[in-house]
PDB file of N, CA and C in Angstrom:
ATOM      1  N   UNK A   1    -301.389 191.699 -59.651  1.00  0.00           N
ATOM      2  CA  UNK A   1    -300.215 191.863 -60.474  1.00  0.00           C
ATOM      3  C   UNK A   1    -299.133 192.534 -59.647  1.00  0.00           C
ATOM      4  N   UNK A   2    -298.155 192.254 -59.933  1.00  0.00           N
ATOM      5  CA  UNK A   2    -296.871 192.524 -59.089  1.00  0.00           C
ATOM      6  C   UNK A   2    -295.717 192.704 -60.361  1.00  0.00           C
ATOM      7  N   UNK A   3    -294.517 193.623 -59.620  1.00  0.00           N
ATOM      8  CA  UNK A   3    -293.184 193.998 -60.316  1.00  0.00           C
ATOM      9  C   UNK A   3    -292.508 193.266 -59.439  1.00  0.00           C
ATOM     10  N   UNK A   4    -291.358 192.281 -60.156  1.00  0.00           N
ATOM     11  CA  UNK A   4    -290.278 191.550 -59.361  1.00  0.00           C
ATOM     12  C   UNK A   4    -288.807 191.777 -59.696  1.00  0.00           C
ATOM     13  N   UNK A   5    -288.050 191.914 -58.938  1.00  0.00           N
ATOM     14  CA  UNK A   5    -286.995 192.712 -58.985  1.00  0.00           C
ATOM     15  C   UNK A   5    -285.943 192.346 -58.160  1.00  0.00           C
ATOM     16  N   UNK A   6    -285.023 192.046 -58.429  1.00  0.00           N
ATOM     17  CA  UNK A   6    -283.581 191.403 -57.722  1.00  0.00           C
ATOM     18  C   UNK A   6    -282.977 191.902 -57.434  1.00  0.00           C
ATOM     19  N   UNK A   7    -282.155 191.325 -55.897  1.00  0.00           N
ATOM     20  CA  UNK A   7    -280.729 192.168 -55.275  1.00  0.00           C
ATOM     21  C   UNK A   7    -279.589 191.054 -55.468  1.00  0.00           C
ATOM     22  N   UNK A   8    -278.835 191.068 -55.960  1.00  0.00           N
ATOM     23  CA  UNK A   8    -277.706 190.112 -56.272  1.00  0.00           C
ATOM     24  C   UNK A   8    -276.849 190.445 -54.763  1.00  0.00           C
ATOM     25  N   UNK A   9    -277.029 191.179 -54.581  1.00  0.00           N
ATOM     26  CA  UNK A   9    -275.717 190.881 -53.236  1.00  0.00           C
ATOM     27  C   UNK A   9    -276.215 191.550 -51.794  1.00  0.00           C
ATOM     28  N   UNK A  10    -277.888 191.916 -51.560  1.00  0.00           N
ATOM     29  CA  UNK A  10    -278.343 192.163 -50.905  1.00  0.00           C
ATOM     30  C   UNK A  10    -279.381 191.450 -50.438  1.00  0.00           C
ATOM     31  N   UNK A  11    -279.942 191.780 -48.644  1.00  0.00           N
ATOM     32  CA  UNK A  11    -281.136 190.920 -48.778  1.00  0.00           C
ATOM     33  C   UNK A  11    -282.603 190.572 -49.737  1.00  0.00           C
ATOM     34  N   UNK A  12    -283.353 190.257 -49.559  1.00  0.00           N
ATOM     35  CA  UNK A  12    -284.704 190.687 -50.052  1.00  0.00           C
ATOM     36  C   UNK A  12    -285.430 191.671 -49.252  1.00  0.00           C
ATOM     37  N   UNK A  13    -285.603 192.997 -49.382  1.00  0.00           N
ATOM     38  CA  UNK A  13    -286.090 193.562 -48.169  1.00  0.00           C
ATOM     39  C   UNK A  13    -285.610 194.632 -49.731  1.00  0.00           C
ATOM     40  N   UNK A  14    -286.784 196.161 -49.774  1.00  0.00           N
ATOM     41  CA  UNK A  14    -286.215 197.266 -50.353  1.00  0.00           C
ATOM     42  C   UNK A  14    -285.634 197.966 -50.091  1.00  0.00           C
ATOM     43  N   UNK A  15    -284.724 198.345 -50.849  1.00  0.00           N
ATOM     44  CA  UNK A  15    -283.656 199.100 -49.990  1.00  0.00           C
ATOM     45  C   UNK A  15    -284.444 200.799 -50.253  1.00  0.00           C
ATOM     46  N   UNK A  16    -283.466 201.875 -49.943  1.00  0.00           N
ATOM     47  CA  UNK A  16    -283.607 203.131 -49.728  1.00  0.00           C
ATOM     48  C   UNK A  16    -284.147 203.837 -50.868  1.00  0.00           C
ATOM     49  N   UNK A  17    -283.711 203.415 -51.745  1.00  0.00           N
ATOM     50  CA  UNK A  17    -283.356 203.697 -53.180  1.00  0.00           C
ATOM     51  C   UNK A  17    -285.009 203.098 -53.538  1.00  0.00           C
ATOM     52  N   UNK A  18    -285.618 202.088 -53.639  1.00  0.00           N
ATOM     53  CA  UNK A  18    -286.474 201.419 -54.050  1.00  0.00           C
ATOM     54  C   UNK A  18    -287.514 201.290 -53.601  1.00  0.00           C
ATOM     55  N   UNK A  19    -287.292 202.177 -52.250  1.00  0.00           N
ATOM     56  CA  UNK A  19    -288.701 202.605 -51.601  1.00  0.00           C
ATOM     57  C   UNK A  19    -289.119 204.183 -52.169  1.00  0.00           C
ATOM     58  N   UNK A  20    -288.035 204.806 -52.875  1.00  0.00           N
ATOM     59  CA  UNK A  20    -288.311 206.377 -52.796  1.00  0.00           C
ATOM     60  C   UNK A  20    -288.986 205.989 -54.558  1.00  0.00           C
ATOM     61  N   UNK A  21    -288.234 205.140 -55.051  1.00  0.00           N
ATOM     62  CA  UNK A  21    -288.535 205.209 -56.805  1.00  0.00           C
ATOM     63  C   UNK A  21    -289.425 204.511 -57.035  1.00  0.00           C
ATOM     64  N   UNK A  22    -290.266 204.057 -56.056  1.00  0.00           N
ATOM     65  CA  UNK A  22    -291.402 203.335 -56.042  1.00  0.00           C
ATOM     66  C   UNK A  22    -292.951 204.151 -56.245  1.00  0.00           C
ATOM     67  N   UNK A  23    -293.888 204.140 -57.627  1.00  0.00           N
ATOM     68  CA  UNK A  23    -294.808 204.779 -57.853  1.00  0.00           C
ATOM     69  C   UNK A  23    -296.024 204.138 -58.134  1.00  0.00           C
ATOM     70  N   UNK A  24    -296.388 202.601 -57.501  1.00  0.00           N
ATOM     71  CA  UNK A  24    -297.244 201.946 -57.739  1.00  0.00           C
ATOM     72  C   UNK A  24    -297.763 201.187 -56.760  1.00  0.00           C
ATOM     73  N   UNK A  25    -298.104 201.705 -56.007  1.00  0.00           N
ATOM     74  CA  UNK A  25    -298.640 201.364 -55.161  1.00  0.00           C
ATOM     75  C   UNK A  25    -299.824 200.189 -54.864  1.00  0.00           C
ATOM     76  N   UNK A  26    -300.618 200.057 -56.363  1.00  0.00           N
ATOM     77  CA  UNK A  26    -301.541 199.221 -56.338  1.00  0.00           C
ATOM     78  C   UNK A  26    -301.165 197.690 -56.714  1.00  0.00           C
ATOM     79  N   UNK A  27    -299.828 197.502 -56.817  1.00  0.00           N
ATOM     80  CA  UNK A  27    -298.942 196.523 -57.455  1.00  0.00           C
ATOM     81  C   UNK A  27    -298.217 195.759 -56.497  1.00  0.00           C
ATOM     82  N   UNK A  28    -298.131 195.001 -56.056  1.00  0.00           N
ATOM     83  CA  UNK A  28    -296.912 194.207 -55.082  1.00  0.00           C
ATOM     84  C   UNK A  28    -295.519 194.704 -55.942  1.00  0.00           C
ATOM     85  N   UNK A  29    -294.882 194.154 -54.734  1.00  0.00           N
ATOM     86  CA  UNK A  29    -293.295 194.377 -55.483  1.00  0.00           C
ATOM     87  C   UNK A  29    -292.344 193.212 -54.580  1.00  0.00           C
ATOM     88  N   UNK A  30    -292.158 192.293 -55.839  1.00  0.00           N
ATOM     89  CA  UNK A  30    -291.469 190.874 -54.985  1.00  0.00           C
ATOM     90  C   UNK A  30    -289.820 191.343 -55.620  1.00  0.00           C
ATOM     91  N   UNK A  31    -289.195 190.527 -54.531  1.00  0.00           N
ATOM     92  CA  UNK A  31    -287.829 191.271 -54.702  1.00  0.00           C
ATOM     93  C   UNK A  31    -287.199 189.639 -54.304  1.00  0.00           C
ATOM     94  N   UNK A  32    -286.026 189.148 -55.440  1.00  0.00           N
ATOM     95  CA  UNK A  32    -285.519 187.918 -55.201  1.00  0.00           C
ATOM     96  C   UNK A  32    -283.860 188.160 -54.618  1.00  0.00           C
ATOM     97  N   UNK A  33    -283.509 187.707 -53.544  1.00  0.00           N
ATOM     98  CA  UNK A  33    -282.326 187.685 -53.421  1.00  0.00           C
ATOM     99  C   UNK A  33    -281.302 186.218 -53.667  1.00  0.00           C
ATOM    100  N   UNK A  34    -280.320 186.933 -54.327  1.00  0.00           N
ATOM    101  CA  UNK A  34    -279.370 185.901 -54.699  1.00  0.00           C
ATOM    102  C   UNK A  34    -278.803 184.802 -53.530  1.00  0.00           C
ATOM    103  N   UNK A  35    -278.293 186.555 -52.333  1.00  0.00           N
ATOM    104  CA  UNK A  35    -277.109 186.629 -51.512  1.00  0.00           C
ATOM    105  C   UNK A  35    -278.159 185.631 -50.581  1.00  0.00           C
ATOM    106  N   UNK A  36    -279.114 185.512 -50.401  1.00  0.00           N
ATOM    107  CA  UNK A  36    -280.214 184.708 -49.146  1.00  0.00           C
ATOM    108  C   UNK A  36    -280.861 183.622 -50.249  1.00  0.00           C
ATOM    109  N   UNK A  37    -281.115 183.257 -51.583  1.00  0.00           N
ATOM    110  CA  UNK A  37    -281.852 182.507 -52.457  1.00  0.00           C
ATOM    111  C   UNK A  37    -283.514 182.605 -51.571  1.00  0.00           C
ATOM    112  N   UNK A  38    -283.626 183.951 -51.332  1.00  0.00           N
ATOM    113  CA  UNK A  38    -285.143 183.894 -50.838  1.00  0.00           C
ATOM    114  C   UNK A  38    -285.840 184.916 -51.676  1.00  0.00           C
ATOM    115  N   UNK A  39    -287.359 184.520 -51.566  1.00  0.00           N
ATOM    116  CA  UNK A  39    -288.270 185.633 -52.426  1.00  0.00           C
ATOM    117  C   UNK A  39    -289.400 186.041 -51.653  1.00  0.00           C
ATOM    118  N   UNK A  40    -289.153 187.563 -51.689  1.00  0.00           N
ATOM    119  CA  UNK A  40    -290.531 187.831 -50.931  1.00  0.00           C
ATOM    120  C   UNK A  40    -291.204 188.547 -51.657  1.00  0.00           C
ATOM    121  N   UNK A  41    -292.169 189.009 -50.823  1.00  0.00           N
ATOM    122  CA  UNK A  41    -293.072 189.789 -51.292  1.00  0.00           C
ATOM    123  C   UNK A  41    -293.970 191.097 -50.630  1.00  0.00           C
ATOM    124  N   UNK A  42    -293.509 192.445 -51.226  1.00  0.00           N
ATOM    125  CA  UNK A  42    -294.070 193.616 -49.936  1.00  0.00           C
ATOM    126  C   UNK A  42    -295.340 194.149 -51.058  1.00  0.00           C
ATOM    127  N   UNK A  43    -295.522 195.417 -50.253  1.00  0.00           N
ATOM    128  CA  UNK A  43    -296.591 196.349 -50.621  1.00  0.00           C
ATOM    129  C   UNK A  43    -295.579 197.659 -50.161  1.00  0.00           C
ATOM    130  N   UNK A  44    -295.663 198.930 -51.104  1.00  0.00           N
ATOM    131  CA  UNK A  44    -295.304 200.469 -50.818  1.00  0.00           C
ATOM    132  C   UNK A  44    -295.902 201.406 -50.856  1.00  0.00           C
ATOM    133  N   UNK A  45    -296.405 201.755 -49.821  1.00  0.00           N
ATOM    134  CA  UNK A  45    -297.534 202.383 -50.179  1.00  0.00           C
ATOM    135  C   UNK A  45    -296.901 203.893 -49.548  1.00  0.00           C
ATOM    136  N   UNK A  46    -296.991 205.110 -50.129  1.00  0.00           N
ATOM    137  CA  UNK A  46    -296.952 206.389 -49.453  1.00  0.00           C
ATOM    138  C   UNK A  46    -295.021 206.047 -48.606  1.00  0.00           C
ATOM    139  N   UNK A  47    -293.867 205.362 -49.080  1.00  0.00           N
ATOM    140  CA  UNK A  47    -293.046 205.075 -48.005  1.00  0.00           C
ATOM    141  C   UNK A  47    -293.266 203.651 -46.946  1.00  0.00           C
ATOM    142  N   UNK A  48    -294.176 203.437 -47.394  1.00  0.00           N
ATOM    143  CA  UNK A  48    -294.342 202.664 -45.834  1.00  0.00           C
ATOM    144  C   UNK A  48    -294.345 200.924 -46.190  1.00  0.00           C
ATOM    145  N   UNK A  49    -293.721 200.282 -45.939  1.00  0.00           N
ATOM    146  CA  UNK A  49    -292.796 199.097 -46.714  1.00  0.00           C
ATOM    147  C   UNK A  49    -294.051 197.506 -45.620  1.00  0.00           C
ATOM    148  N   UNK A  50    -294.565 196.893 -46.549  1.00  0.00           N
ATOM    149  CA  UNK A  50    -295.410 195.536 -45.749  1.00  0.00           C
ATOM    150  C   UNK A  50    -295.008 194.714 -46.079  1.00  0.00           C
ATOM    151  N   UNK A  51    -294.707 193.448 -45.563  1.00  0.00           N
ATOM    152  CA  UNK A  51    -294.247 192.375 -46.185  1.00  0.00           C
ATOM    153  C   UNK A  51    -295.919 191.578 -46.126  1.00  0.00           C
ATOM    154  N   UNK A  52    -295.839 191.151 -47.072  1.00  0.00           N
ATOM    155  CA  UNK A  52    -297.159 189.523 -47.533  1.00  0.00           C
ATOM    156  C   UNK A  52    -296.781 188.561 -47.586  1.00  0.00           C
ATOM    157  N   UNK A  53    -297.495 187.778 -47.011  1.00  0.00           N
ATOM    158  CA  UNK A  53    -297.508 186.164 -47.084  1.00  0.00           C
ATOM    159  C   UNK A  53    -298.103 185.810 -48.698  1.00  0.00           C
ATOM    160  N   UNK A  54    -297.204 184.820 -49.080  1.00  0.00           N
ATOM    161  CA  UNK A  54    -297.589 184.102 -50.234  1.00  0.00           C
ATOM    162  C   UNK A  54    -297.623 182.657 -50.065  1.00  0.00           C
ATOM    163  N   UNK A  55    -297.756 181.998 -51.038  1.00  0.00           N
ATOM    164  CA  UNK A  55    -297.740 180.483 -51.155  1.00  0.00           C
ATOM    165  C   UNK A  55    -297.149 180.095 -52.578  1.00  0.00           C
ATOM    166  N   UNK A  56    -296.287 178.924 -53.158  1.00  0.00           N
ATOM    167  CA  UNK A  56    -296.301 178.643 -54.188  1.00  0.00           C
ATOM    168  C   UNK A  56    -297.096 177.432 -54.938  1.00  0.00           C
TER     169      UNK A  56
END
């Protein structure tokens, strides 16, 4: 299970803000950008930002 969450005028990548307010660690966190029409998908664990491979 994962939280997905959009940047309208930023990349897909978390920003500063969304790495600190981040408290779930056991959860992915896919982030869609408008400004790129791309979707990824990380892990936050303790600060520390992973990107994952997915498939659709």
């Amino acid at each position: 299970m994962g939280v997905i969450h959009s940047h309208p005028t930023s990349k897909a990548y978390p920003s500063s803000v969304d790495i600190h307010n981040w408290f779930y660690p056991e959860l992915s966190y896919w982030i869609y950008s408008f400004l790129e029409n791309q979707l990824k998908v990380y892990t936050i664990v303790k600060g520390q930002v992973k990107e994952l491979p997915y498939s659709l």
